[in-house]
Protein backbone atom coordinates (compact mmCIF):
# COMPACT_ATOMS: atom_id res chain seq x y z
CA UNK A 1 3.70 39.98 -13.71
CA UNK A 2 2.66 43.09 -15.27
CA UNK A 3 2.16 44.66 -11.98
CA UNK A 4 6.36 46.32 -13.10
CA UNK A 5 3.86 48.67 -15.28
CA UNK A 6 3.39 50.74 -11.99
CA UNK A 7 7.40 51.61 -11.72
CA UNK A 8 7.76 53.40 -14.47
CA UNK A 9 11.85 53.70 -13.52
CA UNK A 10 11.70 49.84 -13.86
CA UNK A 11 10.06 50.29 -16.92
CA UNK A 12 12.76 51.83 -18.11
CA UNK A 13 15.77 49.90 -17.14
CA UNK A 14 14.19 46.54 -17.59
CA UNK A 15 13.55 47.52 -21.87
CA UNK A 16 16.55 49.02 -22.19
CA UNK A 17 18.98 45.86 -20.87
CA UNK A 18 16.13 43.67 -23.07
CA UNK A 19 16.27 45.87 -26.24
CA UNK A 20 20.27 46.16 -25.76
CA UNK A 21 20.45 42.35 -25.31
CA UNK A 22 18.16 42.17 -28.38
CA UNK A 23 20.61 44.02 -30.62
CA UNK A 24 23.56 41.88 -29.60
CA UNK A 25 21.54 39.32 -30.89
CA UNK A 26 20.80 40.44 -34.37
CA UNK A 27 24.93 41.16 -34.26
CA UNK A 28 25.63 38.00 -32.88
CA UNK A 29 23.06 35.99 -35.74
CA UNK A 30 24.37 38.29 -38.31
CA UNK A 31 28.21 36.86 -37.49
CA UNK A 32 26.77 33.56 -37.48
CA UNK A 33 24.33 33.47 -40.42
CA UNK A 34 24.68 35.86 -42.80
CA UNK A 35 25.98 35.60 -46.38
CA UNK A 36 27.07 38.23 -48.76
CA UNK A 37 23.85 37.97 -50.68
CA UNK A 38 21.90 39.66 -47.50
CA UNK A 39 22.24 43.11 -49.14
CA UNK A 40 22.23 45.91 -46.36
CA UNK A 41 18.78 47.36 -48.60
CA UNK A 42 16.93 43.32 -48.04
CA UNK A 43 17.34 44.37 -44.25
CA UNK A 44 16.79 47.96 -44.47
CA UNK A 45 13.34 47.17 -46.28
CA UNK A 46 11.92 45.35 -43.13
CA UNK A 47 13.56 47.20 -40.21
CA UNK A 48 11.83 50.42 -42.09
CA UNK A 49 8.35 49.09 -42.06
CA UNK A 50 9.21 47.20 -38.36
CA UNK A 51 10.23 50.42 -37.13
CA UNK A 52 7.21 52.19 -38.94
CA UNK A 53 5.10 49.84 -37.05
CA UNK A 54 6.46 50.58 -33.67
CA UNK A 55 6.31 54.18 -33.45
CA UNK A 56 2.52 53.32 -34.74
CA UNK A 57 2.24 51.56 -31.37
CA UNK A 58 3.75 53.84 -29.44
CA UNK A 59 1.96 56.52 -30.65
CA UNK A 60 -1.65 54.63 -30.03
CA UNK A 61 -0.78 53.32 -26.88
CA UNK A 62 0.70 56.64 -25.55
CA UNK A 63 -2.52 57.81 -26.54
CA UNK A 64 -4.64 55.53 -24.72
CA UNK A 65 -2.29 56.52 -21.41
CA UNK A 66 -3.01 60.44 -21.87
CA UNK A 67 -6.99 59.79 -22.29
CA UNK A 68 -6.41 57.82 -19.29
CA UNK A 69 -4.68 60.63 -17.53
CA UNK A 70 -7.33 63.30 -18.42
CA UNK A 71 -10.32 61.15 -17.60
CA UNK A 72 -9.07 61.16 -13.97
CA UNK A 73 -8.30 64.61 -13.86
CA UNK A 74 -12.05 65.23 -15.05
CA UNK A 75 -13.20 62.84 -12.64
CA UNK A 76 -11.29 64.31 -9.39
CA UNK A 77 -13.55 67.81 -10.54
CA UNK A 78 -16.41 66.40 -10.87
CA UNK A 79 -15.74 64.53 -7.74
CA UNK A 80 -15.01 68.29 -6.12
CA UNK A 81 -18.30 69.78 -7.27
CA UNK A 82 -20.51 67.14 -5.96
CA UNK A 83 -19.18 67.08 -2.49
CA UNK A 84 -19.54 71.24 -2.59
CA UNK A 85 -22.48 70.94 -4.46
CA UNK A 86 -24.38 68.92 -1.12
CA UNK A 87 -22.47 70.56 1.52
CA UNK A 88 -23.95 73.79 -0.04
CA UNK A 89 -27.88 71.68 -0.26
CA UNK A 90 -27.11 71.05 3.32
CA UNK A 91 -28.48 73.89 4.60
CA UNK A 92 -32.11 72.71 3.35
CA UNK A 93 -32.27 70.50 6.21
CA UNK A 94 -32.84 71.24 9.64
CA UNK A 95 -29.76 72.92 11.84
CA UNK A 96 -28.99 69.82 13.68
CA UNK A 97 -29.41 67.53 10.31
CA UNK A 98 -27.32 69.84 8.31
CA UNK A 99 -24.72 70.65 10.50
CA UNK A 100 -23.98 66.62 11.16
CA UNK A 101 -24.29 66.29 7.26
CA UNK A 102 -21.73 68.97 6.79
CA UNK A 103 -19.31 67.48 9.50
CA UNK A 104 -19.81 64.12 7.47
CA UNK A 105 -19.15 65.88 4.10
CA UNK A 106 -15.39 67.09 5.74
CA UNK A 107 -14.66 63.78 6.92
CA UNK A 108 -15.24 62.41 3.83
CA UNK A 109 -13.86 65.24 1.71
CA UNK A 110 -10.33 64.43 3.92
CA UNK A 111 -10.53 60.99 2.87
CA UNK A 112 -11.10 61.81 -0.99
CA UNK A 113 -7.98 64.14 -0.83
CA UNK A 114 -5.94 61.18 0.83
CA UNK A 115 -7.00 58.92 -1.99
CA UNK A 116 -5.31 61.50 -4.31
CA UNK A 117 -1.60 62.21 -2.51
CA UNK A 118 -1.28 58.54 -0.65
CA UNK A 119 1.24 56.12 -2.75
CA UNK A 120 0.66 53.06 -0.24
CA UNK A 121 -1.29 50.16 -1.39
CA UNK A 122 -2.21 48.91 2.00
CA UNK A 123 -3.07 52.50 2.96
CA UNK A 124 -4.98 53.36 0.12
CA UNK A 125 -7.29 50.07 1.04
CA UNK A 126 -7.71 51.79 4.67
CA UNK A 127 -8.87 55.32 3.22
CA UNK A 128 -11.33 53.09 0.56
CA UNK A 129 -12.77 51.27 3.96
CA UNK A 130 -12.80 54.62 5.88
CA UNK A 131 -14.62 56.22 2.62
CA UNK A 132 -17.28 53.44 2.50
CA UNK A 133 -18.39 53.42 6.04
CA UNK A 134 -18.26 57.34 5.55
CA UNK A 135 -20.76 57.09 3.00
CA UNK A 136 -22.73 54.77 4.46
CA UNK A 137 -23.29 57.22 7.54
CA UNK A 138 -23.92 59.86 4.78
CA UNK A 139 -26.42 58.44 3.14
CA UNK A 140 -28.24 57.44 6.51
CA UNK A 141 -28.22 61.70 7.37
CA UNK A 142 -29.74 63.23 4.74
CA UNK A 143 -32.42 59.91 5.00
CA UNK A 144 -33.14 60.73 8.69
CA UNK A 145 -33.20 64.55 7.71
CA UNK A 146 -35.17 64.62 4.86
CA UNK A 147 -38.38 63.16 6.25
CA UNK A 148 -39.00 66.99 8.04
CA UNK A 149 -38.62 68.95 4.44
CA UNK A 150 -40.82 69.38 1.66
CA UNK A 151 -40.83 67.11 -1.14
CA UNK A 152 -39.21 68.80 -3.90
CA UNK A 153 -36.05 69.25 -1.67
CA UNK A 154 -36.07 65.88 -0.68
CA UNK A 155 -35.50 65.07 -4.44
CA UNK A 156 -32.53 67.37 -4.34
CA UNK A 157 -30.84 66.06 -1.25
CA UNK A 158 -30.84 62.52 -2.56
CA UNK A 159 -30.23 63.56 -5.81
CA UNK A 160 -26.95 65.33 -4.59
CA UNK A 161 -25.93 62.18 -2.34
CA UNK A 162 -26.18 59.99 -4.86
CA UNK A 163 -23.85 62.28 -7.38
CA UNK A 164 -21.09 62.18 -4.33
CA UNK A 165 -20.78 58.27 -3.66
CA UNK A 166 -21.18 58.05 -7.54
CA UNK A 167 -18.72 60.37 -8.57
CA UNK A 168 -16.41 58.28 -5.93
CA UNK A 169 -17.14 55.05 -7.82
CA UNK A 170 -16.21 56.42 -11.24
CA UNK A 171 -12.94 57.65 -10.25
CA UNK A 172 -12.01 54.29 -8.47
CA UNK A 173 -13.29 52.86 -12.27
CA UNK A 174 -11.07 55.29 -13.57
CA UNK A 175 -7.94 54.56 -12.01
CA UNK A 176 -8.27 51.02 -12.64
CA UNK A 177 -8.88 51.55 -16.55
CA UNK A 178 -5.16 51.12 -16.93
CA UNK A 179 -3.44 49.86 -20.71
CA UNK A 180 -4.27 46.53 -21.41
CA UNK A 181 -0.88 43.83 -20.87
CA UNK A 182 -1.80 42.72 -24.81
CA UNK A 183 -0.54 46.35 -25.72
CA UNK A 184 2.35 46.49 -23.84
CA UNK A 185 3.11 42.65 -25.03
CA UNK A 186 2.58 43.33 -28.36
CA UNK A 187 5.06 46.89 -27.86
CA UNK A 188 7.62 44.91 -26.46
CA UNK A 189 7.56 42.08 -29.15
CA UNK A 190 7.77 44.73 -31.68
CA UNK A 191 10.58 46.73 -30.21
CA UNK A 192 12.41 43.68 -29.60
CA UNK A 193 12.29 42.42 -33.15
CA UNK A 194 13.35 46.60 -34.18
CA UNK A 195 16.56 45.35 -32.00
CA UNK A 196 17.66 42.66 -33.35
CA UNK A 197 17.39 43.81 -37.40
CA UNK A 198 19.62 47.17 -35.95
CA UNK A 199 21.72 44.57 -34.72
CA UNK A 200 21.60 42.52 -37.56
CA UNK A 201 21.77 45.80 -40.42
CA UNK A 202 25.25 46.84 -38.04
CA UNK A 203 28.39 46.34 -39.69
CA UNK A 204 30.69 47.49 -37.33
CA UNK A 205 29.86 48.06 -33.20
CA UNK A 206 29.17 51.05 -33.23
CA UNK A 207 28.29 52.96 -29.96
CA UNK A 208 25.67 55.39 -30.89
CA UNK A 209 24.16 53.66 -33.59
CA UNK A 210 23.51 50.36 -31.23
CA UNK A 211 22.11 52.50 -28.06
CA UNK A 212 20.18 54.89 -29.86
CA UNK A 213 16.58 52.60 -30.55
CA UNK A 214 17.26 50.81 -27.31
CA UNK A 215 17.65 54.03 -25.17
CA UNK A 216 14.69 55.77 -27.24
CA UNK A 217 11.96 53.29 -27.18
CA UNK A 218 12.88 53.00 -23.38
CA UNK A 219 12.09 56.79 -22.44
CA UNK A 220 8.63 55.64 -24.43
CA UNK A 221 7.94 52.88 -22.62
CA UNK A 222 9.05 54.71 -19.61
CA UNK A 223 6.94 58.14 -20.29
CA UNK A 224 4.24 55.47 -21.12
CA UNK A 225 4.22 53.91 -18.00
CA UNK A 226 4.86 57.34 -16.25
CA UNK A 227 0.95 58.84 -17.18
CA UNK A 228 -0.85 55.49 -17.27
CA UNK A 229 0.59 55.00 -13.51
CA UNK A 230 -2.00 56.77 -11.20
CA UNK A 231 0.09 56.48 -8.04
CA UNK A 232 3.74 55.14 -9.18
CA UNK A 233 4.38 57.66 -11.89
CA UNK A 234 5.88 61.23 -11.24
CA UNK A 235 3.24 62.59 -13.59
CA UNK A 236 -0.03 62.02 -11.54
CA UNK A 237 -3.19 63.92 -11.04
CA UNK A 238 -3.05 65.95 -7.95
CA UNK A 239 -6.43 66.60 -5.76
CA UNK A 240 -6.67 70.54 -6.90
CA UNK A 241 -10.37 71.17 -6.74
CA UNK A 242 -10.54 69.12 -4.11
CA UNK A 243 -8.12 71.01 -1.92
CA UNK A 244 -9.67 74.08 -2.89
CA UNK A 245 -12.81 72.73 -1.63
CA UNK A 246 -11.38 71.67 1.57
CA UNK A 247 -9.74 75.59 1.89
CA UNK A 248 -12.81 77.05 1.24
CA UNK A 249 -14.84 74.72 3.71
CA UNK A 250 -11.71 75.78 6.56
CA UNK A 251 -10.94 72.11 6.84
CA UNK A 252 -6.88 71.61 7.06
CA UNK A 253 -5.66 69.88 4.24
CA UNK A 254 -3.03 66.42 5.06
């Protein structure tokens, strides 16, 4: 169901008809139900500490989103460093070893980078598989090769392996560390009770003064969804470092 969180454009058309359908509502009960003891100040009282509530929400949960957002940009460098970091160690191996490590290290580095700029589920599952068997075969080099160099290196080689396929498991932990559906629940609850008290405070139908929480908590809930969306959003983190890497290792970027 939540699954919608990774269209952000959705996002935003979807709260907007519910919040606008929510206001018709509180005009619609107000019609129905209310007497001329409801003072406009009895409804202004709660839509004031609703509303103060909301943009509490919004403001924690947009939060959570932009730690989100940096933790996979730090990730993607870190990610960057320990590939160049072993193709570098590479050379403590024997020419043959080291030169099938490095060709490894590309193949894999081109993988990483599609990870990054691919939107497709189904492809993004291919370049995982690709990545694991690549690692695999990694891992199984610098074993073979390290049994001819001395023993402090060895430390070092496996030491810098182990960062790389490591590094690639925190940034798939990363990008699955998305906000929880309780916060977006509980948003939507709250912004949907804001929309029926405007409603329901509205004396007369008023254009601006009906669309304006609507449209606002929308491009929220849509910037929101935008940053906390590592592959539907237009605000994503782009593979930087590691195309730099890939430029500086002469290995032609997709």
């Amino acid at each position: 169901m939540f699954r919608l969180v990774n269209f952000p454009l959705l996002i935003f058309v979807v709260s907007f008809f519910m919040l606008w359908l929510a206001a018709r509502l509180g005009m619609f009960l107000r019609k129905r139900w209310a007497a001329e003891e409801h003072t406009p100040e009895d409804v202004g009282t709660v839509l004031a500490a609703i509303l103060t509530l909301l943009g509490l929400l919004i403001g924690f949960t947009f939060s959570m989103a932009v730690s989100r957002y940096d933790q996979r940009k730090n990730f993607e460098a870190e990610e960057a460093n320990a590939i160049g970091t072993e193709y570098v160690r590479a050379e403590l191996l024997p020419d043959a070893d080291a030169a099938k490590l490095r060709e490894l290290l590309t193949s894999y580095l081109d993988q990483r980078v599609l990870f990054y700029t691919t939107r497709s589920e189904p492809k993004v599952r291919e370049i995982n598989a690709r990545a694991a068997r690549l690692q695999a075969e990694l891992w199984a080099a610098v074993k073979s090769g390290v049994k001819t160099i001395p023993p402090p290196m060895v430390g070092l080689m496996l030491q810098g392996m182990n960062d790389v396929i490591n590094r690639e498991g925190y940034t798939q932990a990363a990008w699955r560390n998305r906000i929880p559906t309780a916060a977006w629940i509980l948003m939507a609850a709250i912004a949907s009770i804001s929309s029926v008290l405007i409603g329901y405070s509205l004396r007369r139908r008023g254009i601006l003064s009906f669309l304006i929480l609507p449209l606002a908590v929308s491009i929220s809930f849509f910037l929101i969804a935008d940053i906390d969306s590592p592959r539907g959003g237009s605000i994503r983190v782009h593979p930087q470092n590691l195309h730099v890497l890939s430029q500086s290792l002469h290995v032609p970027t997709p």
